[in-house]
Structures are given as structure tokens and as C-alpha cells.
Protein backbone atom coordinates (compact mmCIF):
# COMPACT_ATOMS: atom_id res chain seq x y z
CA UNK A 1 5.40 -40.22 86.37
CA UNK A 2 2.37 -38.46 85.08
CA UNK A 3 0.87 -42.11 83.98
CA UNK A 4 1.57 -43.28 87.29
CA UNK A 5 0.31 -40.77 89.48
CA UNK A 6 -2.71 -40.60 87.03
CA UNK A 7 -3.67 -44.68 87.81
CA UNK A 8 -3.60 -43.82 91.33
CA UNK A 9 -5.88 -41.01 91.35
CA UNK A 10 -7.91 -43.28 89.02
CA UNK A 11 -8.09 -40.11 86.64
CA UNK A 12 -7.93 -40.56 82.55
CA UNK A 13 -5.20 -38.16 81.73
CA UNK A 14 -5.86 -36.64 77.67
CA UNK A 15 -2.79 -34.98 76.28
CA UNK A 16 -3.95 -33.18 73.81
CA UNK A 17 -0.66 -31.60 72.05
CA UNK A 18 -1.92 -28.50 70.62
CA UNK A 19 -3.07 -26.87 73.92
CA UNK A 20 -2.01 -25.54 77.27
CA UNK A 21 -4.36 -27.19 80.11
CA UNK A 22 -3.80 -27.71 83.92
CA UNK A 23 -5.72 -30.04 85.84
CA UNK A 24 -5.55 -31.41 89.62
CA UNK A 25 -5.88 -34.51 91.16
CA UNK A 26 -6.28 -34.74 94.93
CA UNK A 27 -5.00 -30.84 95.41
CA UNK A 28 -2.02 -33.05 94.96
CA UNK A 29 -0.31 -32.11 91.55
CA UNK A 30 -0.17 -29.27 88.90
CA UNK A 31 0.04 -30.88 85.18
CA UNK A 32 0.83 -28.55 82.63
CA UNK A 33 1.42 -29.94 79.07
CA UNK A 34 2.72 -26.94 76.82
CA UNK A 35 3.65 -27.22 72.88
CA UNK A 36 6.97 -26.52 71.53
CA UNK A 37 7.40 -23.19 71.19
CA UNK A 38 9.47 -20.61 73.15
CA UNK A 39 8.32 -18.99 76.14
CA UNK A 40 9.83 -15.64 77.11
CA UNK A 41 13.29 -16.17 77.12
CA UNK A 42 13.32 -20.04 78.26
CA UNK A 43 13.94 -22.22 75.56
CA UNK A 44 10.92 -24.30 73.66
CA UNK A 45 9.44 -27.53 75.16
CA UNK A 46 9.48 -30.06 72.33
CA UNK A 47 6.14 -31.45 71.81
CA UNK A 48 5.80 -34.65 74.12
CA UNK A 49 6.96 -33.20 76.47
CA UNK A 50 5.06 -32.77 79.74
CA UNK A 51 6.46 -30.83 82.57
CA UNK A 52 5.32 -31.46 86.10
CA UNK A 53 5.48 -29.53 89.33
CA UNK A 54 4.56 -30.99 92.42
CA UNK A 55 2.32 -28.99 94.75
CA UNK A 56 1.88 -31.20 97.57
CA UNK A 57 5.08 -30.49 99.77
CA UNK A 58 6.36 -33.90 98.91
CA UNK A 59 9.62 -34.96 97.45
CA UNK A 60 10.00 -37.67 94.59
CA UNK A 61 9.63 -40.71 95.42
CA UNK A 62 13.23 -42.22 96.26
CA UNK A 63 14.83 -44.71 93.93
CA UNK A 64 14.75 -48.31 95.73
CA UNK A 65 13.79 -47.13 98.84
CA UNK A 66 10.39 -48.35 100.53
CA UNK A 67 10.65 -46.41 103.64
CA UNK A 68 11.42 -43.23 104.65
CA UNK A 69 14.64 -42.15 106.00
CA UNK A 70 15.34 -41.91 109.28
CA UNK A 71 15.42 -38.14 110.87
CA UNK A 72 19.40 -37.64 111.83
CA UNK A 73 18.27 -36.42 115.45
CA UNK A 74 16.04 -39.67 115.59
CA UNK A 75 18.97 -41.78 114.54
CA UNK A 76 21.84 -40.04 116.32
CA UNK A 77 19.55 -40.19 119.85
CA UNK A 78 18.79 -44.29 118.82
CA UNK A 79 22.98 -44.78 118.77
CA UNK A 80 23.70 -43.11 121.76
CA UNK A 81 20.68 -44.63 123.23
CA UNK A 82 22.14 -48.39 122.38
CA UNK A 83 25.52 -47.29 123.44
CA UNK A 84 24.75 -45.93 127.37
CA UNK A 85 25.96 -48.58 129.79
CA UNK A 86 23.53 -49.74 132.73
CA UNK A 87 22.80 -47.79 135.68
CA UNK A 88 24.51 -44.55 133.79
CA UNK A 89 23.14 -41.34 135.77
CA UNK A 90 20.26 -39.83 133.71
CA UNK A 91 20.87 -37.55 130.89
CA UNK A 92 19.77 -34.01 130.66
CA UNK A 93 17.25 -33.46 128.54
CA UNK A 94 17.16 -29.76 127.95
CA UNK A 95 21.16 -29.95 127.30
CA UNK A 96 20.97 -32.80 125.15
CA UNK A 97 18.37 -30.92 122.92
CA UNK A 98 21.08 -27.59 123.21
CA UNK A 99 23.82 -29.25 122.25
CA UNK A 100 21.89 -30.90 119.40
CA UNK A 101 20.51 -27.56 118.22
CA UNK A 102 24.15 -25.89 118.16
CA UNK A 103 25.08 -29.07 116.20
CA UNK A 104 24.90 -29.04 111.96
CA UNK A 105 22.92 -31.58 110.31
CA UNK A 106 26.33 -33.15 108.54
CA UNK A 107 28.16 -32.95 111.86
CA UNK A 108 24.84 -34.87 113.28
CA UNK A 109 24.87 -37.64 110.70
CA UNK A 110 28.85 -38.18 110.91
CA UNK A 111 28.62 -38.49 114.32
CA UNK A 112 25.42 -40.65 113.81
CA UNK A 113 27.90 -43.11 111.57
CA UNK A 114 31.25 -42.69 113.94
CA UNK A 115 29.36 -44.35 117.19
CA UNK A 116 28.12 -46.55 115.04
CA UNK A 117 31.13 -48.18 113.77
CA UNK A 118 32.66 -47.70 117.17
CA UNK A 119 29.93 -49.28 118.61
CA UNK A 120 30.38 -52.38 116.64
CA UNK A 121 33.90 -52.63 117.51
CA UNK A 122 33.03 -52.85 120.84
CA UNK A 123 30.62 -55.92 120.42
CA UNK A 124 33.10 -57.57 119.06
CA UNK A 125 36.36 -56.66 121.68
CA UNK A 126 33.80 -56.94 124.70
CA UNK A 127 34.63 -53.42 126.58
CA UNK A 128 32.30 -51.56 127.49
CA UNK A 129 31.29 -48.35 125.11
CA UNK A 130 30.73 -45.06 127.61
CA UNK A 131 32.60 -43.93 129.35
CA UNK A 132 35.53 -45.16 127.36
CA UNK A 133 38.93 -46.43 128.58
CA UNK A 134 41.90 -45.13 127.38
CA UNK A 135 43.54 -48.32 126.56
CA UNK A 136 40.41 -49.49 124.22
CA UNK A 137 40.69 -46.38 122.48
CA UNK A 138 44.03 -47.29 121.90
CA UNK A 139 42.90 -51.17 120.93
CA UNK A 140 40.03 -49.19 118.29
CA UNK A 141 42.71 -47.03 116.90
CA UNK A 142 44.76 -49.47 115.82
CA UNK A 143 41.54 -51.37 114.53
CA UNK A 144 40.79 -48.73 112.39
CA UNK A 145 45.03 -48.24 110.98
CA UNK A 146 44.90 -52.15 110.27
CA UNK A 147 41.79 -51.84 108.25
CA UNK A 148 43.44 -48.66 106.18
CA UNK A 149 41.48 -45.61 107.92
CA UNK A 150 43.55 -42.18 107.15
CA UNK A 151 44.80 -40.56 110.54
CA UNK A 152 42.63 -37.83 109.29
CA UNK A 153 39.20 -40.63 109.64
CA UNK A 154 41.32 -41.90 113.16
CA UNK A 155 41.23 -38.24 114.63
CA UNK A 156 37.62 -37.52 113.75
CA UNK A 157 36.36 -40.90 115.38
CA UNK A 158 37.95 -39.21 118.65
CA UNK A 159 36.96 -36.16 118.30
CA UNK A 160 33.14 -38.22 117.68
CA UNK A 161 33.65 -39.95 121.26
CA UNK A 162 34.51 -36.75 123.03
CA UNK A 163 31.53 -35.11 121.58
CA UNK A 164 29.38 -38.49 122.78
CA UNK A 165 31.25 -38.04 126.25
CA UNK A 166 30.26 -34.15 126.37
CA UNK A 167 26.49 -35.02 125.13
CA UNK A 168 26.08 -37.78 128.29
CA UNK A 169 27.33 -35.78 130.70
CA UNK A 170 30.40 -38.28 130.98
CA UNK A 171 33.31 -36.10 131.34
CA UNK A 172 34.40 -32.30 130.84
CA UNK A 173 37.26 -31.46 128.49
CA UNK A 174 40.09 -31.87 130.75
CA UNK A 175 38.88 -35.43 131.88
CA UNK A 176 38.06 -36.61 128.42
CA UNK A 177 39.35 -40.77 127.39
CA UNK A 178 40.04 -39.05 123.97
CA UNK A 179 42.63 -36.66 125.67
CA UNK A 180 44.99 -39.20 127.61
CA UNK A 181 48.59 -39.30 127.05
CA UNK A 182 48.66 -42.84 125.11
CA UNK A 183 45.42 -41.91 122.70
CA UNK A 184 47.24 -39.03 121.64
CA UNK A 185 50.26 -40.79 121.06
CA UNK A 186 48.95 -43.50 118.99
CA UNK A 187 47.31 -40.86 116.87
CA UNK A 188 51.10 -39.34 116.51
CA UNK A 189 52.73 -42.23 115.74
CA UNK A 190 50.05 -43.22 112.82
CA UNK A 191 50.25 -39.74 111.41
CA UNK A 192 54.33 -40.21 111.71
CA UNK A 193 54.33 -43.47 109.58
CA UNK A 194 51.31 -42.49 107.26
CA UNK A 195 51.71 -38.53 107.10
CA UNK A 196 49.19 -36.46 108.14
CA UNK A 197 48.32 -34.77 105.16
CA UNK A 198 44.59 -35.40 104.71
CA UNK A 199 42.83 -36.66 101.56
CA UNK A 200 41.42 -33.89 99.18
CA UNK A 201 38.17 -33.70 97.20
CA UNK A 202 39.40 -33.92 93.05
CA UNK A 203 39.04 -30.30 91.82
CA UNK A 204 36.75 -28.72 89.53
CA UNK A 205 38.22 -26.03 88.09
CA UNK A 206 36.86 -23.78 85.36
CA UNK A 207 38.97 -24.76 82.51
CA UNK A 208 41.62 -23.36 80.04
CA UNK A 209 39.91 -19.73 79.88
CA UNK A 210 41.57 -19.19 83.39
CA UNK A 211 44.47 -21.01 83.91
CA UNK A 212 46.16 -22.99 80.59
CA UNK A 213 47.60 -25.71 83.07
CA UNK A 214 43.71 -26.26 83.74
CA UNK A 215 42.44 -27.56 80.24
CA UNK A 216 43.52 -31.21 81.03
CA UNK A 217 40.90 -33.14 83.03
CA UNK A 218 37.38 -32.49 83.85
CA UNK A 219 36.48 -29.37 83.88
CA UNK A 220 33.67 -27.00 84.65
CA UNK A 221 33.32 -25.35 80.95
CA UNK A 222 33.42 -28.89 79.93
CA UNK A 223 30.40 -29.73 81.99
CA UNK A 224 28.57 -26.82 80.93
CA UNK A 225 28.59 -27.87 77.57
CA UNK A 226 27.76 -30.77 78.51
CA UNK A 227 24.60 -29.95 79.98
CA UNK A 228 21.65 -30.79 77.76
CA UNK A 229 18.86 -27.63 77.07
CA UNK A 230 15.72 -30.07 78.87
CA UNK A 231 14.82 -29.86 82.27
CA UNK A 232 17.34 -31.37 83.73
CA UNK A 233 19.94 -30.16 82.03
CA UNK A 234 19.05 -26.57 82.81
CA UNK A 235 18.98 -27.41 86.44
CA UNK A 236 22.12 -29.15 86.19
CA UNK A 237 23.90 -26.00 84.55
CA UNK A 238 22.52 -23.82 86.55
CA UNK A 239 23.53 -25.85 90.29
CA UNK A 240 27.27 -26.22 88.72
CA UNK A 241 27.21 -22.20 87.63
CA UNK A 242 26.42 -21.07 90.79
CA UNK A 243 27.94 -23.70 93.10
CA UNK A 244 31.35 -22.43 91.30
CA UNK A 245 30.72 -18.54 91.20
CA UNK A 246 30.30 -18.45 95.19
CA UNK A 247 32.41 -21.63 95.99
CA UNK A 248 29.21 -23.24 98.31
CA UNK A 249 30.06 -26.17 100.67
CA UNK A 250 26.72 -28.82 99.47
CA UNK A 251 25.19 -27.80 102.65
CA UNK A 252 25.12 -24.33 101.29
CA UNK A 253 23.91 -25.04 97.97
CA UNK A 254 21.03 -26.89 98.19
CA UNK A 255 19.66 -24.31 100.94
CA UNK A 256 19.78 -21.75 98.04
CA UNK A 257 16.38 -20.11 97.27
CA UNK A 258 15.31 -17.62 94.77
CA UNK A 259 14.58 -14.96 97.23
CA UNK A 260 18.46 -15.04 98.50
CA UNK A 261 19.66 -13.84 94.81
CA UNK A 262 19.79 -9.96 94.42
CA UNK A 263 20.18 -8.90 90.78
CA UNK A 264 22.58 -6.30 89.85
CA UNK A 265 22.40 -3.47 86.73
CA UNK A 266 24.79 -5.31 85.01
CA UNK A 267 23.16 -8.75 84.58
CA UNK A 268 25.60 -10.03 87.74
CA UNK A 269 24.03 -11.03 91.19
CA UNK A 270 24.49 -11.29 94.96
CA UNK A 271 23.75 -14.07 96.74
CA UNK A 272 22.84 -14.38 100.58
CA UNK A 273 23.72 -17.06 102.45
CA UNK A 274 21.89 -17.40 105.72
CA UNK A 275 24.17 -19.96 107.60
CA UNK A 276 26.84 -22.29 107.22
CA UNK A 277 29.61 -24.89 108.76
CA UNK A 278 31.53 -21.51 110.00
CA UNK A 279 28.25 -19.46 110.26
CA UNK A 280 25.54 -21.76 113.01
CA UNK A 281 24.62 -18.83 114.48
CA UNK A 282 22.91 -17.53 111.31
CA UNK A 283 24.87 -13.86 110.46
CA UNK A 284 24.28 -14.59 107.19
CA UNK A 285 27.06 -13.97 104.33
CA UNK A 286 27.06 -12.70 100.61
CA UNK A 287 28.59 -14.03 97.75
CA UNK A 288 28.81 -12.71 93.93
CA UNK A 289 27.03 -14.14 91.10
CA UNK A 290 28.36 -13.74 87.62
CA UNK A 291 25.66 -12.49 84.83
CA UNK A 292 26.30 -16.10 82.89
CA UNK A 293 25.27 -17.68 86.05
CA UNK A 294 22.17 -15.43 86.20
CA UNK A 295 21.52 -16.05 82.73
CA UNK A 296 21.36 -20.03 83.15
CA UNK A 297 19.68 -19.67 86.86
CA UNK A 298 16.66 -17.45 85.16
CA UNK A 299 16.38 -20.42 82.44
CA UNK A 300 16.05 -23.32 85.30
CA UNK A 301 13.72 -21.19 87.72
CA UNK A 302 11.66 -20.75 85.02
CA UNK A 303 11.49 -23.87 82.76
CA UNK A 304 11.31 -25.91 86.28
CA UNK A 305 8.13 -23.31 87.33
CA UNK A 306 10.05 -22.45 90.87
CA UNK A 307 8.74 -19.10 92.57
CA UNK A 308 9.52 -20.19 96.22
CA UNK A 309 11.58 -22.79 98.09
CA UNK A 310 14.78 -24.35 97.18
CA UNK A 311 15.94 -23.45 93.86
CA UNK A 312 17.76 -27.10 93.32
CA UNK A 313 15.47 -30.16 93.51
CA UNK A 314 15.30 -33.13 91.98
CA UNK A 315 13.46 -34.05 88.38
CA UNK A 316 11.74 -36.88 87.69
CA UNK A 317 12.29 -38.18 84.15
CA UNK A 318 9.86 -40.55 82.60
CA UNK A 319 10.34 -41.71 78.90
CA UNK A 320 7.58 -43.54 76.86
CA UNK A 321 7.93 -45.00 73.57
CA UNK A 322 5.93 -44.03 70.79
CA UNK A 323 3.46 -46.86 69.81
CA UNK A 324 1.80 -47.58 66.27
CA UNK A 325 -1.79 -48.13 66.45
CA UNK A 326 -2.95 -51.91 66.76
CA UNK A 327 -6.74 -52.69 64.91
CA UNK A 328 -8.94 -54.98 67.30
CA UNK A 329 -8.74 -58.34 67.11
CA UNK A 330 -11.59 -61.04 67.35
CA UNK A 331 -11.66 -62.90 70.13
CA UNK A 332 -11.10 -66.36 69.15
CA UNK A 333 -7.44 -64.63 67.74
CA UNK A 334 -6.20 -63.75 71.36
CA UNK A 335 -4.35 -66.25 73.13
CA UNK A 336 -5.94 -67.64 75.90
CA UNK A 337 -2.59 -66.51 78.50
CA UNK A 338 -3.12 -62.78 77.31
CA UNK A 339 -2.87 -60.59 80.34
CA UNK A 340 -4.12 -57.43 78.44
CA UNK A 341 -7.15 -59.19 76.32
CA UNK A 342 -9.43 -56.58 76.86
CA UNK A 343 -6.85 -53.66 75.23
CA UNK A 344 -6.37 -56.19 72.36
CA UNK A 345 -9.83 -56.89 71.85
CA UNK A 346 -10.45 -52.98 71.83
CA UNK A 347 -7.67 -51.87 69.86
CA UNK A 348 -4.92 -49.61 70.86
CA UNK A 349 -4.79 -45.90 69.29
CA UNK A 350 -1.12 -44.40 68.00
CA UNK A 351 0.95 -43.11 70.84
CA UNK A 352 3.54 -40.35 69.74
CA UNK A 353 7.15 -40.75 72.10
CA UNK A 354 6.00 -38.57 75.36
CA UNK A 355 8.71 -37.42 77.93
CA UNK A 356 7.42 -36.29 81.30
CA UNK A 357 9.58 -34.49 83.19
CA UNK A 358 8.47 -33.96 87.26
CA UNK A 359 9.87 -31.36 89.55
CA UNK A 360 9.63 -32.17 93.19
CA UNK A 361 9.26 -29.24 95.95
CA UNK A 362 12.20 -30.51 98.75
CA UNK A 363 15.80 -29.85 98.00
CA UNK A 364 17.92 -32.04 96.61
CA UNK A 365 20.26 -34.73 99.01
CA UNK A 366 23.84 -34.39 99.33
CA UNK A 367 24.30 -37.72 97.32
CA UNK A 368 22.00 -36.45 94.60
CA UNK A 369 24.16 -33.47 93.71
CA UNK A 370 27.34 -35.62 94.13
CA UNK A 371 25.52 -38.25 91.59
CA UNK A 372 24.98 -35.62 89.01
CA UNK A 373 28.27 -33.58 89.04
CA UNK A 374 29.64 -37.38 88.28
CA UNK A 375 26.87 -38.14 85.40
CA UNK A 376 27.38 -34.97 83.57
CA UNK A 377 31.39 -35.32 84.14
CA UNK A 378 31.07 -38.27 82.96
CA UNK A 379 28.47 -36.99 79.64
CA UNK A 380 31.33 -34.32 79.07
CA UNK A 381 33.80 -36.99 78.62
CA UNK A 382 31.51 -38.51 76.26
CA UNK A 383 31.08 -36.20 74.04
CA UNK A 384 34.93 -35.43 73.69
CA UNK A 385 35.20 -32.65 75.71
CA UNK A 386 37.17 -33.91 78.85
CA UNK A 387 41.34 -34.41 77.49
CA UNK A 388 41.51 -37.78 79.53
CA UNK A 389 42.23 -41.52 78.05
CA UNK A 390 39.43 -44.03 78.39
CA UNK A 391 41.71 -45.93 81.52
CA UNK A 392 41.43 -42.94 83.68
CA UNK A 393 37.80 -41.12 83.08
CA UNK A 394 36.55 -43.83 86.05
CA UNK A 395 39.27 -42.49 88.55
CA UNK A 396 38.26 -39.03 87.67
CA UNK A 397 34.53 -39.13 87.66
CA UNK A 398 35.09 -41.01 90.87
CA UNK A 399 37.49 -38.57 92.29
CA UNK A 400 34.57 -36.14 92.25
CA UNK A 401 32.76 -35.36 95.11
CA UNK A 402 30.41 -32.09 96.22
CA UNK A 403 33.19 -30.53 97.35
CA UNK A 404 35.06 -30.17 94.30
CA UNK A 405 33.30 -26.93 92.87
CA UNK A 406 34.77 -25.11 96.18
CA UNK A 407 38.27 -26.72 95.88
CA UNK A 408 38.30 -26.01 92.08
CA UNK A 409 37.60 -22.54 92.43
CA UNK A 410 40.38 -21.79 95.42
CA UNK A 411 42.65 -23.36 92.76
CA UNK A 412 41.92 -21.14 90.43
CA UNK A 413 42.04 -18.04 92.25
CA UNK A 414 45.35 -19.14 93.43
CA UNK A 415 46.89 -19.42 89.75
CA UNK A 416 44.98 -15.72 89.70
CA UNK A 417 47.58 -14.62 92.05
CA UNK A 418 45.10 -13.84 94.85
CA UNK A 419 46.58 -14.18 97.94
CA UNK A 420 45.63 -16.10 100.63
CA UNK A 421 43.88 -13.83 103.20
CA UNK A 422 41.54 -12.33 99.99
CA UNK A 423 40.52 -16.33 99.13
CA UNK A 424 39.77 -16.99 102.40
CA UNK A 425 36.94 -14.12 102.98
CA UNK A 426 35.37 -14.82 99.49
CA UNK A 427 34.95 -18.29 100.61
CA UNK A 428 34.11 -17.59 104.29
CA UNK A 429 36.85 -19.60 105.63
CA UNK A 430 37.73 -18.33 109.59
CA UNK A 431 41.51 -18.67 108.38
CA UNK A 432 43.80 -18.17 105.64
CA UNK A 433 45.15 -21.75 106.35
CA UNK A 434 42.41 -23.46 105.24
CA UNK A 435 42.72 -22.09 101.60
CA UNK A 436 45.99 -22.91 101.81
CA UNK A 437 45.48 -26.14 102.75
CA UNK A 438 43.59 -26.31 99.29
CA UNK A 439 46.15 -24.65 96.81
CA UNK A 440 49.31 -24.83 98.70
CA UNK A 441 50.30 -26.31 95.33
CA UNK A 442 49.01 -23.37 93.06
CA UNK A 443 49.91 -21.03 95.84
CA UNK A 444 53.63 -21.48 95.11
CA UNK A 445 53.66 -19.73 91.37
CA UNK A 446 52.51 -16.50 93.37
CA UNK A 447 54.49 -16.95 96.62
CA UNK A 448 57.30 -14.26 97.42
CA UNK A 449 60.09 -17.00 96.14
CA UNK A 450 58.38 -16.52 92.75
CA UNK A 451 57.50 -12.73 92.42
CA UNK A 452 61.48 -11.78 92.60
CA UNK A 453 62.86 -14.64 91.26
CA UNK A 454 61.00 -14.29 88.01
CA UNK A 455 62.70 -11.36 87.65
CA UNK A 456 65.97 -12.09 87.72
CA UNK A 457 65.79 -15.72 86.40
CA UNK A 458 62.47 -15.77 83.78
């Protein structure tokens, strides 16, 4: 990266291994090349290895992507747009823009994607999008059963095209296509013949240390381990300690900033949340850190050079060879196809291996911390830590998702013996039911049934 962005400023970049320099190109970047030896408490940067931290407000740029991505507002507004039937009264602006506000940015994009696919259904069956009739919804419901959706993905496509009919004005709730006797009973009779018990992220749960039945499988002390001690591999310890300590929903963790985290006496921490799925209206929440958590979030912050923004953001790995030194050669020995003549008719100096390592300023995506619980599951498994066979490591890794952390830890509380109600408020769910939702399996070694009979029957 540092090569790279070097040719484009059209700046010589020197590494010079035995100093610390900075220099900046454009007011753009910050290089700082630093030898190996320990600084403070993080641990040493091998030499040739070059640590970058972007200063211009930009992120990295994206893997395979050419173009930027399209804002969800921009997108969900373009969908709609496409989907409004001629001569449809005009929209109100100012309550479009309200409802949109009140609206979180994952409940934005899913909606974005759920017109989207209903709108190509309705290409193809020729009826009309908005408003919707009732018998079409039925037609798209059974679409989506023939083509394997869960009744879980069939209810939220509804509950997508009331929110569409509420944004355009179309209907109120007790008028509402999505409401009419036969939708609802289509919906019923899938959920009868395919059960409505929805699909659950794969969890991670911490391991042996707190429940035995927990060593088998990936696991988060597995992953830990797992985690290398370079740049990455702090960050990556450090997002999995704390997205596991206060059981974050993605959303949650890559908002997290340094100045939320209040340090505590004894090495542990509280952490602020400022909003969430359950929270839009911004009342804020706290959540406890453990001191091992602080301990490998006070190695990443300060290895990765982050005073201010989000704490989690994406690195940049580049990896050059090391290159023996090549004497000139006359001219009349250099092929006359040679692309690089000039270099070989100067010579080429030694080149030690250099790693660059560049830390962006913007958080990191929702599919970026998904990719790397999955890489370092799949690391941990590598190096014989994760008790799985070679057949089903694929299923597992793929199993994961950045949801697991959360439903890892309500397991494990659960085989705690918490109850229900206590799980809930540490994890800021409205209701009880939801955590049970998550361990109603683990919830039934601490259910009344099980206090007395143990007892009486071991």
C-alpha cells in the first residue's frame, strides 16, 4: 500500500530501518516506519514492518470494487421510485424523510433488497406493484415457498410491503394488502407445513472454561489463540473480546469508539452504547468490559495509532518479497522485449521482505467483520484448536455469521443458570422471550423441572 500510494504522489519513499521518520504526501497520509522493539506495553514491530494510518477521512480502497457504493437512502428512494404506479397521488416529502430518519440503516437496506426482489416478481407475473392486491400477495408468497424461502423470510417480505404501503401514503394499518384474511392465511398454512421456528445464527460460545459441553466446535478461546500478535491480529482479538463481553448486535460494534469505554480500578471497563435496534431514539445503554478485554483493546488502539473514531476498521496488508541485489547489465545483454530495461541496465539494490500494514479511518462493514470471525475460525481450526473433523469445519465456519458472538454468549449465560429476565437486560433485549428464543435449549438444565428434580433423581 505504501508503494502504491507513494507512485501516485510521485514521491521516492526511503525506508531506512534503523529510524523512526514520518512524512506526508498530499496532507493525505501519516507513514511511520518504527524498528522492532517494544513500545510501552504494545508488543514490538518486527523490522519490515511499516505501519500506516490514514489521515485523510477515507476508507481503504474496496477489494474489486470500482465504484462507490450506493448510499442506502439513495438506493431505498431509487426502488420505491421504480416501483410507484402512474398517476399515484404525490408523496410527502417531509414524511417520507421522517419515516426514513426513525428507520435503522439495516432495516433501510433489507427493505432496500425486499422491494427489490418483489419488484422483480412482479415483472415477471404482470400485476401491478403499489398498491398491492391481496391475491398477488398470495401468488408472491407461494413464489417465494416454491423457491425454499423460510416462513420467517415470507413474513418479513410482508411486513417490507406494509412498510412501502405506509411510506407512499397507500394505506393505514387497518387497510393494509399485507393484513387481508387470505395473506395471513397462506402465511399460516406455510408455517403449519414448514414450522415456524426461525433459522438461528451458529453460536460462539466461549469454550470449555465455562460450560464443559462447550469445548466441541468453534469456539471463542479457540479464536483468541488463534489471533496472530501483528496488526491485524490485535484488532481481530480485540473486536471478538469485546463483541463477546457486551454481546453487541454488528450494528453496535462497529459504532464502538474509544471515548465510549470507561476504565474501572480493577483493570475491567464500561462500555456506552449510544443507540441500537431496540434503542433509535438514542438513550444510550452500558455494558461491562472484562480487564482481558481491556488488556487486548489497549494493545489494538495503540499498535493501530487510534485516538478518535471507530475503534474497529479495516487493515490493509501488503507483503513484499525480499529481493537479492542484481549487478547492471550491458546493454547489448538485455533482451530487446524487456519491459523494465532501464532497472536492468541500472542495477537493482537488495530488498529485505517489507510488510506494510495500513489502517483506514471509517469503520469496518458488516460483511467485513462477518469475513474475519470466519478467517480466524477457520485459522483456529488450523492450527488444531477447533475439536471438529475436516468434513464439517466448512459447515461450521459457514454457519458463522455476526451474530454469533451475541447468541454464543446468551448460551452461555444460560448453562450459568441465569435466568431469563437477568439475560435479557444485560443484552438489552425489550423481552425475556427473545433470550429465550436463543437458549430455550440451554435454558432447560436450569428450568424449575430441573432444580427439584435433581434432587430427588441426580
Amino acid at each position: 500500500m505504501g508503494g502504491r500510494v507513494g507512485e501516485r504522489a510521485g514521491t521516492v519513499l526511503k525506508f531506512a530501518l534503523s529510524r523512526i521518520f514520518k512524512q506526508t504526501l498530499k496532507g493525505a497520509m501519516r507513514f511511520e516506519l518504527k524498528e522492532g522493539r517494544a513500545q510501552a506495553k504494545a508488543p514490538p514491530v518486527p523490522a519490515g514492518e511499516i505501519i500506516v494510518h490514514r489521515t485523510d477521512g477515507e476508507a481503504l480502497p474496496m477489494r474489486g470494487r470500482r465504484t462507490r457504493p450506493e448510499p442506502v437512502d439513495a438506493r431505498l428512494a431509487r426502488v420505491l421510485g421504480a416501483l410507484v404506479p402512474p398517476g399515484a397521488a404525490p408523496v410527502s416529502a417531509i414524511g417520507f424523510d421522517a419515516q426514513l430518519t426513525a428507520m435503522a440503516e439495516a432495516s433501510k437496506a433489507a427493505l432496500a433488497a425486499d422491494l427489490t426482489c418483489y419488484g422483480a416478481w412482479c415483472a415477471d407475473d404482470g400485476c401491478s406493484p403499489f398498491p398491492a392486491d391481496p391475491e398477488a400477495l398470495v401468488r408472491y408468497l407461494r413464489h417465494l415457498d416454491t423457491n425454499g424461502s423460510s416462513p420467517a423470510t415470507l413474513a418479513r417480505r410482508l411486513a417490507s410491503l406494509a412498510t412501502a404501503h405506509r411510506l407512499m401514503g397507500l394505506a393505514d394499518h387497518a387497510e393494509l394488502p399485507t393484513r387481508h384474511a387470505m395473506v395471513r392465511a397462506a402465511l399460516k398454512g406455510v408455517r403449519r407445513r414448514k414450522g415456524a421456528a426461525p433459522r438461528q445464527a451458529a453460536p460462539l460460545r466461549f469454550g470449555a472454561a465455562l460450560d464443559p459441553h462447550a469445548g466441541k466446535g468453534v469456539t471463542l478461546s479457540a479464536m483468541l489463540t488463534a489471533c496472530g500478535t501483528d496488526l491485524q491480529g490485535l484488532r481481530d482479538a480485540a473486536l471478538l473480546s469485546l463483541g463477546y463481553d457486551a454481546g453487541l448486535r454488528v450494528s453496535e460494534l462497529v459504532a464502538v469508539e474509544e471515548r465510549h469505554i470507561d476504565p474501572q480500578p480493577d483493570g475491567t471497563a464500561t462500555l456506552f452504547i449510544p443507540s441500537s435496534k431496540t434503542d433509535q431514539e438514542g438513550q444510550g445503554a452500558w455494558a461491562w468490559l472484562s480487564a482481558d478485554t481491556m488488556r487486548r483493546v489497549g494493545l489494538w488502539l495503540q499498535a493501530g495509532g487510534i485516538t478518535s473514531g471507530p475503534m474497529f476498521r479495516r487493515v490493509g496488508v501488503d507483503r513484499r518479497r525480499a529481493r537479492a541485489e542484481a549487478a547492471p547489465l550491458a546493454y547489448a545483454a538485455i533482451p530487446g522485449h524487456t519491459r523494465q530495461w532501464r532497472e536492468k541496465l541500472a542495477g537493482q539494490p537488495a530488498q529485505s521482505a517489507r510488510i506494510t500494514y495500513t489502517v483506514g479511518t471509517t469503520a469496518l462493514s458488516r460483511q467485513g467483520v462477518c469475513l474475519i470471525y470466519r478467517r480466524v475460525a477457520l485459522a483456529a481450526w488450523d492450527a488444531g484448536l477447533v475439536d471438529l473433523p475436516a468434513s464439517d469445519i466448512a459447515e461450521a465456519v459457514r454457519g458463522l455469521s455476526t451474530h454469533s458472538l451475541r447468541v454464543g454468549l446468551t448460551q452461555d449465560l444460560f448453562a450459568a443458570g441465569e435466568d431469563g429476565v437477568g439475560i435479557a437486560q444485560a443484552l438489552r433485549w425489550t423481552s425475556p422471550a427473545t433470550a429465550l428464543r436463543y437458549g430455550r435449549k440451554l435454558a432447560v438444565r436450569s428450568n424449575v423441572a430441573a432444580r427439584v428434580l435433581s434432587r430427588v433423581r441426580g
